[in-house]
N, C-alpha and C. Protein backbone atom coordinates (compact mmCIF):
# COMPACT_ATOMS: atom_id res chain seq x y z
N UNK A 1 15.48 30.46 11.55
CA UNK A 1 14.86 31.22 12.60
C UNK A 1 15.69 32.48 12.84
N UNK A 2 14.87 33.77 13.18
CA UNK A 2 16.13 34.80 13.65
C UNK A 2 16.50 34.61 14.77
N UNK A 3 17.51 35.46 14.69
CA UNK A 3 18.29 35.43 16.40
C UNK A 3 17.85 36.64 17.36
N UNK A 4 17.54 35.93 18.43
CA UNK A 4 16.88 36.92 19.37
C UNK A 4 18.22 37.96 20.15
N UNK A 5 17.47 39.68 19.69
CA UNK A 5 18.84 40.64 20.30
C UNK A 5 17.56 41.11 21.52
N UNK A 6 18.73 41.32 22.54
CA UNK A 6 17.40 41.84 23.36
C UNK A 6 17.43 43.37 23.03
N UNK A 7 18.59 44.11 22.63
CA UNK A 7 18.53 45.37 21.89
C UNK A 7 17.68 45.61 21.16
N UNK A 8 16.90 45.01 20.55
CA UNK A 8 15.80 44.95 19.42
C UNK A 8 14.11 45.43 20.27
N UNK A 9 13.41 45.71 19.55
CA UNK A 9 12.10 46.70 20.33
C UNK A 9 11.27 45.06 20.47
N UNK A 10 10.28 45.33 21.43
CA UNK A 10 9.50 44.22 21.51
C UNK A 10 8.64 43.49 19.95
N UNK A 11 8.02 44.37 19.56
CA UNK A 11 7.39 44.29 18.60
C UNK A 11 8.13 44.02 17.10
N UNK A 12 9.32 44.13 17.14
CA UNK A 12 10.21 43.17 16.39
C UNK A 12 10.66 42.25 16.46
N UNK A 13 10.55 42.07 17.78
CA UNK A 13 10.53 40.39 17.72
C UNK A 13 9.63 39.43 18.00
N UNK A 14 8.31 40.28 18.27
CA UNK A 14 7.19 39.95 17.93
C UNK A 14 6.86 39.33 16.44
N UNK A 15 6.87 40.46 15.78
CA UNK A 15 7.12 40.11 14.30
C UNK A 15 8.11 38.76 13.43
N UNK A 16 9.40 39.21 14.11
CA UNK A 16 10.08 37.54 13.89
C UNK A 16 9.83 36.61 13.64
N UNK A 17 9.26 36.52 15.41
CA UNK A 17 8.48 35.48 15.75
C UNK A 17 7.26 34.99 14.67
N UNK A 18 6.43 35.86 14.68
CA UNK A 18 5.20 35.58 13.80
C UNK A 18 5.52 35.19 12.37
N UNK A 19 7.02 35.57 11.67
CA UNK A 19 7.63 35.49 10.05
C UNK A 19 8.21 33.85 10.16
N UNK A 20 8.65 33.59 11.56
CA UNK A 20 9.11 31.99 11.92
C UNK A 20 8.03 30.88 11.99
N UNK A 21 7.20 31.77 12.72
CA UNK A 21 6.70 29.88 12.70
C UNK A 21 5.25 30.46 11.21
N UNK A 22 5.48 31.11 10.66
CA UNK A 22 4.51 31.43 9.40
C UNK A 22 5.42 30.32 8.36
N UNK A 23 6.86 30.58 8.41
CA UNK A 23 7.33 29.99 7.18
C UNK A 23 8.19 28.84 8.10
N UNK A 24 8.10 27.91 9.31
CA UNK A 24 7.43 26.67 9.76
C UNK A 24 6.54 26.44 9.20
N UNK A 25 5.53 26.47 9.26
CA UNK A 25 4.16 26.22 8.64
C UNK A 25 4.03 25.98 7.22
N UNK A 26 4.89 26.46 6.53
CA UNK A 26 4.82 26.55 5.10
C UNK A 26 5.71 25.20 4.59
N UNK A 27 6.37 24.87 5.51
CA UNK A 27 7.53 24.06 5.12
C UNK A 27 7.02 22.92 5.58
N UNK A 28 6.42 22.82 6.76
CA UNK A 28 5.53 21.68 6.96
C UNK A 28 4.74 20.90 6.06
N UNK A 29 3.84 22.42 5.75
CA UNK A 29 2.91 21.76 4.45
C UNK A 29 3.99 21.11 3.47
N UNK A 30 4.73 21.63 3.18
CA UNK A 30 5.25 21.20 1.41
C UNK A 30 5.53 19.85 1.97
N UNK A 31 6.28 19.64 3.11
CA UNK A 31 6.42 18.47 3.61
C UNK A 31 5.23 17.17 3.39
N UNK A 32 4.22 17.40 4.33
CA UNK A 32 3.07 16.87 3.87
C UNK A 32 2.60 16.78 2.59
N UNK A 33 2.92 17.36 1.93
CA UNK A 33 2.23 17.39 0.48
C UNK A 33 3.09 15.93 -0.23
N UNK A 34 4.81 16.44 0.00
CA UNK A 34 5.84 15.34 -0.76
C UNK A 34 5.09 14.17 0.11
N UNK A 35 5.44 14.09 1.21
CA UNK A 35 4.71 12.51 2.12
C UNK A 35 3.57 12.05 1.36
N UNK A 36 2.39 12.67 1.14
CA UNK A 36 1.35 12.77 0.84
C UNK A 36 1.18 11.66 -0.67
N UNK A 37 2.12 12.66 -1.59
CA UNK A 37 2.22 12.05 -2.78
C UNK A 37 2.92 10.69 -2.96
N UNK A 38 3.77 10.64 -2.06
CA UNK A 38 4.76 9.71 -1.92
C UNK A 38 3.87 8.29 -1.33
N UNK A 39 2.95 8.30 -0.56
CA UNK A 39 2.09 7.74 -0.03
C UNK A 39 0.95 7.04 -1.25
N UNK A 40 0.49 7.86 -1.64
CA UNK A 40 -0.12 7.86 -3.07
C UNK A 40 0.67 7.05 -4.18
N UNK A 41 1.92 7.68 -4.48
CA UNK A 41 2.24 6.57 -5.70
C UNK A 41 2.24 5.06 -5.37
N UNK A 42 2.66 5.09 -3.78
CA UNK A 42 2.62 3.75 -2.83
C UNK A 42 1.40 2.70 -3.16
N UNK A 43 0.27 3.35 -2.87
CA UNK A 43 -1.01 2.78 -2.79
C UNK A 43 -1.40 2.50 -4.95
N UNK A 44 -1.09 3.62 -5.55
CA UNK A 44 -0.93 2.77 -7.07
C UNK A 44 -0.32 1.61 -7.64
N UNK A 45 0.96 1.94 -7.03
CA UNK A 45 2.09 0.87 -7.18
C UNK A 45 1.41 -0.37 -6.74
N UNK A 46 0.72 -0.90 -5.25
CA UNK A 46 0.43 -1.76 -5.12
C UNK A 46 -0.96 -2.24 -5.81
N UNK A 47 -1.99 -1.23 -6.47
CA UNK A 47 -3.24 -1.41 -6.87
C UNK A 47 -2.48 -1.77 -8.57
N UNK A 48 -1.68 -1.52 -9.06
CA UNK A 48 -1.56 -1.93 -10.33
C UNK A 48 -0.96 -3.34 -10.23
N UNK A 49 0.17 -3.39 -8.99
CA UNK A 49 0.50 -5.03 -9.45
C UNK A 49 -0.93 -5.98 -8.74
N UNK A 50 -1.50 -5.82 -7.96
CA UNK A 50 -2.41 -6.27 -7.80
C UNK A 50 -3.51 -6.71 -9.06
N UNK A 51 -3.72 -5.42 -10.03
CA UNK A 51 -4.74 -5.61 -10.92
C UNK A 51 -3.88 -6.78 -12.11
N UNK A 52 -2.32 -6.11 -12.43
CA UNK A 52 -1.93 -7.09 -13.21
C UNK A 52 -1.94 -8.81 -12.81
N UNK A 53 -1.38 -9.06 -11.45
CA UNK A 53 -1.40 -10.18 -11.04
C UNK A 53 -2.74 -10.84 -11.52
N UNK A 54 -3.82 -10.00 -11.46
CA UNK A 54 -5.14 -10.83 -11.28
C UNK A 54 -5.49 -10.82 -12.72
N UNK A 55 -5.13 -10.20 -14.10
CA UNK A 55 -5.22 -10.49 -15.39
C UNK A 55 -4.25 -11.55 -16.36
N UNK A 56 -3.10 -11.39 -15.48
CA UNK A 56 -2.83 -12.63 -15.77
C UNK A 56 -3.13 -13.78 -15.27
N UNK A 57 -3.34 -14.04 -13.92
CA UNK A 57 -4.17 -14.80 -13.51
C UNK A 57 -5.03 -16.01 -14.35
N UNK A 58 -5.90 -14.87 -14.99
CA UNK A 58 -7.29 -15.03 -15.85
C UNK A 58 -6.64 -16.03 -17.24
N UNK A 59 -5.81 -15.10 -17.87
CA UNK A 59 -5.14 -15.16 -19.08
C UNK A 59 -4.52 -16.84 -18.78
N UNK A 60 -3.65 -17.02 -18.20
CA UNK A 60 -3.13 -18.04 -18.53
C UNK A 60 -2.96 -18.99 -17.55
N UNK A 61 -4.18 -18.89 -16.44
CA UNK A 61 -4.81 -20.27 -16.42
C UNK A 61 -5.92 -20.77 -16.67
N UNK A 62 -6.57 -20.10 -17.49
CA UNK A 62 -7.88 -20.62 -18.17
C UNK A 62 -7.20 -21.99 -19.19
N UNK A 63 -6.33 -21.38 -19.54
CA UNK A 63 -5.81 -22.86 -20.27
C UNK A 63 -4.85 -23.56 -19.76
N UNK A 64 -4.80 -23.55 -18.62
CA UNK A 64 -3.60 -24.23 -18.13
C UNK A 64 -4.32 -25.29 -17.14
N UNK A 65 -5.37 -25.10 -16.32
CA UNK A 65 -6.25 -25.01 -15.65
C UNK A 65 -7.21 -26.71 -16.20
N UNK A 66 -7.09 -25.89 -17.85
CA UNK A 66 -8.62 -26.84 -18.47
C UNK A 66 -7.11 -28.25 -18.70
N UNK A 67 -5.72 -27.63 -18.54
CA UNK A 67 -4.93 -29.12 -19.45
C UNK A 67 -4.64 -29.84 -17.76
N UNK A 68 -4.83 -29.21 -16.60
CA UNK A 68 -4.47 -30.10 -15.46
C UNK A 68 -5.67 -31.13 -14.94
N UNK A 69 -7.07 -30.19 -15.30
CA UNK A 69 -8.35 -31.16 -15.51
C UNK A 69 -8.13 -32.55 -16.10
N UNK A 70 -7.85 -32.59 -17.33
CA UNK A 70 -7.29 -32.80 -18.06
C UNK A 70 -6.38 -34.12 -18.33
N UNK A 71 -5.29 -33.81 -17.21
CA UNK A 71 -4.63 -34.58 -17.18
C UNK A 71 -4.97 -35.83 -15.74
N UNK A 72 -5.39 -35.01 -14.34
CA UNK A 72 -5.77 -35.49 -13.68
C UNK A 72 -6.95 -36.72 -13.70
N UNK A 73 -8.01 -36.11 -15.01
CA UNK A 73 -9.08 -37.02 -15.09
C UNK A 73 -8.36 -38.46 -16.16
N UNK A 74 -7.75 -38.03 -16.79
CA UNK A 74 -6.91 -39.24 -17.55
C UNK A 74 -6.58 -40.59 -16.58
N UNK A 75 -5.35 -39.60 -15.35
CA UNK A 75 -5.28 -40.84 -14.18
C UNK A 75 -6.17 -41.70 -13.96
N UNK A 76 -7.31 -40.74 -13.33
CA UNK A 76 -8.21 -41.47 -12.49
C UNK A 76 -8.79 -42.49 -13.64
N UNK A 77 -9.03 -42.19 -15.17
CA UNK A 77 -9.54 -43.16 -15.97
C UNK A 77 -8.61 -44.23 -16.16
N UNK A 78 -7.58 -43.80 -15.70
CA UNK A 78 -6.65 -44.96 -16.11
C UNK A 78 -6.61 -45.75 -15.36
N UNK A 79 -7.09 -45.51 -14.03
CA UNK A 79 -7.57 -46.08 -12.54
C UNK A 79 -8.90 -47.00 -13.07
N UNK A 80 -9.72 -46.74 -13.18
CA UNK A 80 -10.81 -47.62 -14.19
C UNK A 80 -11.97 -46.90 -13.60
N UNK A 81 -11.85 -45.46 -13.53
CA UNK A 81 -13.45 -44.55 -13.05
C UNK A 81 -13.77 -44.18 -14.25
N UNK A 82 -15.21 -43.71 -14.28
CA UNK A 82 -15.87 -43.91 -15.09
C UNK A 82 -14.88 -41.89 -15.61
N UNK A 83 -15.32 -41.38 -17.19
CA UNK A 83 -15.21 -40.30 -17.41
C UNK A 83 -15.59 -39.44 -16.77
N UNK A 84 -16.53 -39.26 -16.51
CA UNK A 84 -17.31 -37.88 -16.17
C UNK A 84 -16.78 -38.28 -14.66
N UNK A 85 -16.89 -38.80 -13.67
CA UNK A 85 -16.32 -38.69 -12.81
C UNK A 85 -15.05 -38.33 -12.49
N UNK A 86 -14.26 -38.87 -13.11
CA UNK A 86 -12.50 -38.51 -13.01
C UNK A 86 -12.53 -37.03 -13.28
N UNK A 87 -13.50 -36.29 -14.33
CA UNK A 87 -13.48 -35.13 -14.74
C UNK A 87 -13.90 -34.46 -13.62
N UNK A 88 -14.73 -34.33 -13.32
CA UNK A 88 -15.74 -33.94 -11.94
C UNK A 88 -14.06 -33.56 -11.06
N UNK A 89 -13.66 -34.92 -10.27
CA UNK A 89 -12.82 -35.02 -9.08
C UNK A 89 -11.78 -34.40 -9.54
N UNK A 90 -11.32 -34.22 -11.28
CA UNK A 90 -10.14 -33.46 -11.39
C UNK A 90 -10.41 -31.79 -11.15
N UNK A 91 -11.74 -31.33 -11.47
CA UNK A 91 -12.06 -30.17 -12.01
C UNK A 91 -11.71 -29.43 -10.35
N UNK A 92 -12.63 -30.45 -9.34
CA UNK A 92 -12.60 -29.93 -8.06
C UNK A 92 -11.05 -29.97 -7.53
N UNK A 93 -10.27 -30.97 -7.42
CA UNK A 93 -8.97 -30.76 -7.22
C UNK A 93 -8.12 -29.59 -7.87
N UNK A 94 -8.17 -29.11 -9.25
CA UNK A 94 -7.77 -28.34 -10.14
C UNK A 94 -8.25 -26.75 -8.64
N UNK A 95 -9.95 -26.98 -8.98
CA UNK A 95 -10.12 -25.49 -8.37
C UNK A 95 -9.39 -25.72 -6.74
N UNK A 96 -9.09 -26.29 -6.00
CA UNK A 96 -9.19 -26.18 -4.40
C UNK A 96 -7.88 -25.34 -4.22
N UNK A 97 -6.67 -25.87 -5.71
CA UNK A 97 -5.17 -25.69 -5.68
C UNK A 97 -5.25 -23.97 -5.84
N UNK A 98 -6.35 -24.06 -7.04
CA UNK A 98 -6.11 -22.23 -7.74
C UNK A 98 -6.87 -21.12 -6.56
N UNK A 99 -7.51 -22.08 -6.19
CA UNK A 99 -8.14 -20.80 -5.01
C UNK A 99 -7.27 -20.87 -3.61
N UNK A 100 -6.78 -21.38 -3.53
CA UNK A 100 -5.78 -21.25 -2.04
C UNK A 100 -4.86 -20.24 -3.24
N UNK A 101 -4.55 -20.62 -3.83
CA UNK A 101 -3.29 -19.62 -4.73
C UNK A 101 -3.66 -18.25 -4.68
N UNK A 102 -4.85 -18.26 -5.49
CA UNK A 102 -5.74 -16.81 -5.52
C UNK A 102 -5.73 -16.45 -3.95
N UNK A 103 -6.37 -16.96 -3.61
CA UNK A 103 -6.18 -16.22 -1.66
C UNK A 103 -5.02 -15.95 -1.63
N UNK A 104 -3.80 -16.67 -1.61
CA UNK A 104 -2.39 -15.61 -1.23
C UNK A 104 -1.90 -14.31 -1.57
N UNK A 105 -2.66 -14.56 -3.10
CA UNK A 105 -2.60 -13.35 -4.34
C UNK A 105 -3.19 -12.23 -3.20
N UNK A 106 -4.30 -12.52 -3.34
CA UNK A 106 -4.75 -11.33 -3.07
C UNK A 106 -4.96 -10.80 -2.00
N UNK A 107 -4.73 -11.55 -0.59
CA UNK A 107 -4.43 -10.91 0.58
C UNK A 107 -2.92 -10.40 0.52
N UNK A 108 -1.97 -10.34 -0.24
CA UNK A 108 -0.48 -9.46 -1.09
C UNK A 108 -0.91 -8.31 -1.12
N UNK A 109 -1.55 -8.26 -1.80
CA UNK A 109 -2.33 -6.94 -2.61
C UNK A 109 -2.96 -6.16 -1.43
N UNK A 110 -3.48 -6.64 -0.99
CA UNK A 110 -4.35 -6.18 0.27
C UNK A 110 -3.30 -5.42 1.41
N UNK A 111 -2.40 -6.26 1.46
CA UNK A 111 -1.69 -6.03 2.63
C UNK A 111 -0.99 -4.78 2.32
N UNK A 112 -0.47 -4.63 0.92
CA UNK A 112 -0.08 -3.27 0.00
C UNK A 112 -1.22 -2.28 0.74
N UNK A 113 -2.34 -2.26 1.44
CA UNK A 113 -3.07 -1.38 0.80
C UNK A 113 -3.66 -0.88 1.97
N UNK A 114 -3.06 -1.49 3.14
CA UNK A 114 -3.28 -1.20 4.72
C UNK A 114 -3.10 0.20 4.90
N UNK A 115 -3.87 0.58 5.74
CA UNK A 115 -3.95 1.98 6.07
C UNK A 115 -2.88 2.20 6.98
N UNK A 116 -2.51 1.00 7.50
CA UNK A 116 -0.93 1.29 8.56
C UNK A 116 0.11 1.95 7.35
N UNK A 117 0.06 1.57 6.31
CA UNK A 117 1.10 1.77 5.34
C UNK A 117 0.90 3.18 4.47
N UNK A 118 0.15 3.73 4.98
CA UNK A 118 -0.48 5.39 4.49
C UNK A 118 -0.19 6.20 5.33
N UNK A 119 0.71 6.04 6.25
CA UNK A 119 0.20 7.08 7.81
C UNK A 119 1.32 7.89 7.16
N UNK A 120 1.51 8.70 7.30
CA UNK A 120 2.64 10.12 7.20
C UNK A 120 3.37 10.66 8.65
N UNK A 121 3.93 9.72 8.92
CA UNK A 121 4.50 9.48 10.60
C UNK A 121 5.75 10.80 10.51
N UNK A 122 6.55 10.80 9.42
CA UNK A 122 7.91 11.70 9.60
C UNK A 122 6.95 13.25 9.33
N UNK A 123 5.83 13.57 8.74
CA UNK A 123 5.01 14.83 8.96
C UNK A 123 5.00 15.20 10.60
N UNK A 124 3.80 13.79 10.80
CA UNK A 124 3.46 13.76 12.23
C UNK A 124 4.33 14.32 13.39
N UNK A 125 5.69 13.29 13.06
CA UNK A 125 7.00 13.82 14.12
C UNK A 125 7.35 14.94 13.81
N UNK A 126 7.39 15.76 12.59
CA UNK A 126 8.04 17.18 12.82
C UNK A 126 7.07 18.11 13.25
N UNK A 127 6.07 17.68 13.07
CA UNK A 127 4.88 18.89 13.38
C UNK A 127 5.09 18.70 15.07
N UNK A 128 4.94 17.67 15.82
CA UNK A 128 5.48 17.33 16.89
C UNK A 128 6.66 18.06 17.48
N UNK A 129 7.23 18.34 16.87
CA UNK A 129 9.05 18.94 17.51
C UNK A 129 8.41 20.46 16.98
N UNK A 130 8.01 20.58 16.15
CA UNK A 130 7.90 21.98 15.71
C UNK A 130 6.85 22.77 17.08
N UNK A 131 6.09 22.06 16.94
CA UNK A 131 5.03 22.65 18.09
C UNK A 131 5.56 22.60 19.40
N UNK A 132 6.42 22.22 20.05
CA UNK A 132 7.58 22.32 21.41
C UNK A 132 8.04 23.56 20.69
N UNK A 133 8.82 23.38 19.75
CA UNK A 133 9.81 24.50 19.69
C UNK A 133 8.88 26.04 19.66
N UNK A 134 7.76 25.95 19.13
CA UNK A 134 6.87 26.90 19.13
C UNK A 134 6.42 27.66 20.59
N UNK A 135 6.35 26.11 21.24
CA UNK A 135 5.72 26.71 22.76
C UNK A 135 6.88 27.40 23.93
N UNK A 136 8.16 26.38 23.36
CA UNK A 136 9.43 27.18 24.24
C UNK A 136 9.30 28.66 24.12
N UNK A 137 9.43 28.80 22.38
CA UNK A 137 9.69 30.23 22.46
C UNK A 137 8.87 31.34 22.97
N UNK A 138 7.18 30.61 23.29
CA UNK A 138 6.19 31.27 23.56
C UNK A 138 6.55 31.51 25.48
């Protein structure tokens, strides 16, 4: 900021004034812009582990999945239920485990992706102090 002379004509420090909070303003933006981006890689970062989580997911419990079926329906046959039943009660036990799992997954991901977690608060606060300091000098 310049320094105010009162020796100086009005209209030069008129001018000052107007060269200060012009390149405030400028510095703000760049500000916002870094926040901005910074915010952004944020919201990728969490949309990619999100997408990976959920391809592996896919990948390797499709077979992991069909050997706990699998194994569960064995028990129950070994219990003396008929096949297709033990299969049935394993298949449903198998899914009840992977979808509570999947729900944790992906309310993670989600929570990555909250708009509380986008706000650009340290912009907000300087534009805040900047605009006092603007009105003092006014």
């Amino acid at each position: 900021m310049s320094n105010v002379n009162d020796s100086r004509p009005l209209s030069e420090l008129i001018g000052g004034l107007a060269s200060d909070i012009s390149n405030l303003f400028h510095k703000e933006i760049q500000l916002a812009k870094a926040e901005a981006s910074e915010k952004v890689s944020q919201t990728i970062n969490g949309v990619v582990i999100l997408l990976a989580g959920a391809v592996l997911a896919l990948g390797a419990l499709g077979v992991f999945l069909s050997f706990l079926v699998s194994l569960i329906a064995s028990f129950f046959e070994a219990q003396g239920m008929d096949e297709t039943m033990a299969t049935s009660i394993g298949a449903i036990i198998v899914t009840v485990v992977v979808g509570i799992i999947a729900y944790v997954m992906v309310n993670r991901g989600l929570n990555a992706l909250k708009a509380s977690n986008l706000k650009m608060e340290r912009t907000a606060s300087s534009l805040g102090r900047d605009a006092d300091v603007v009105k003092e000098r006014l």
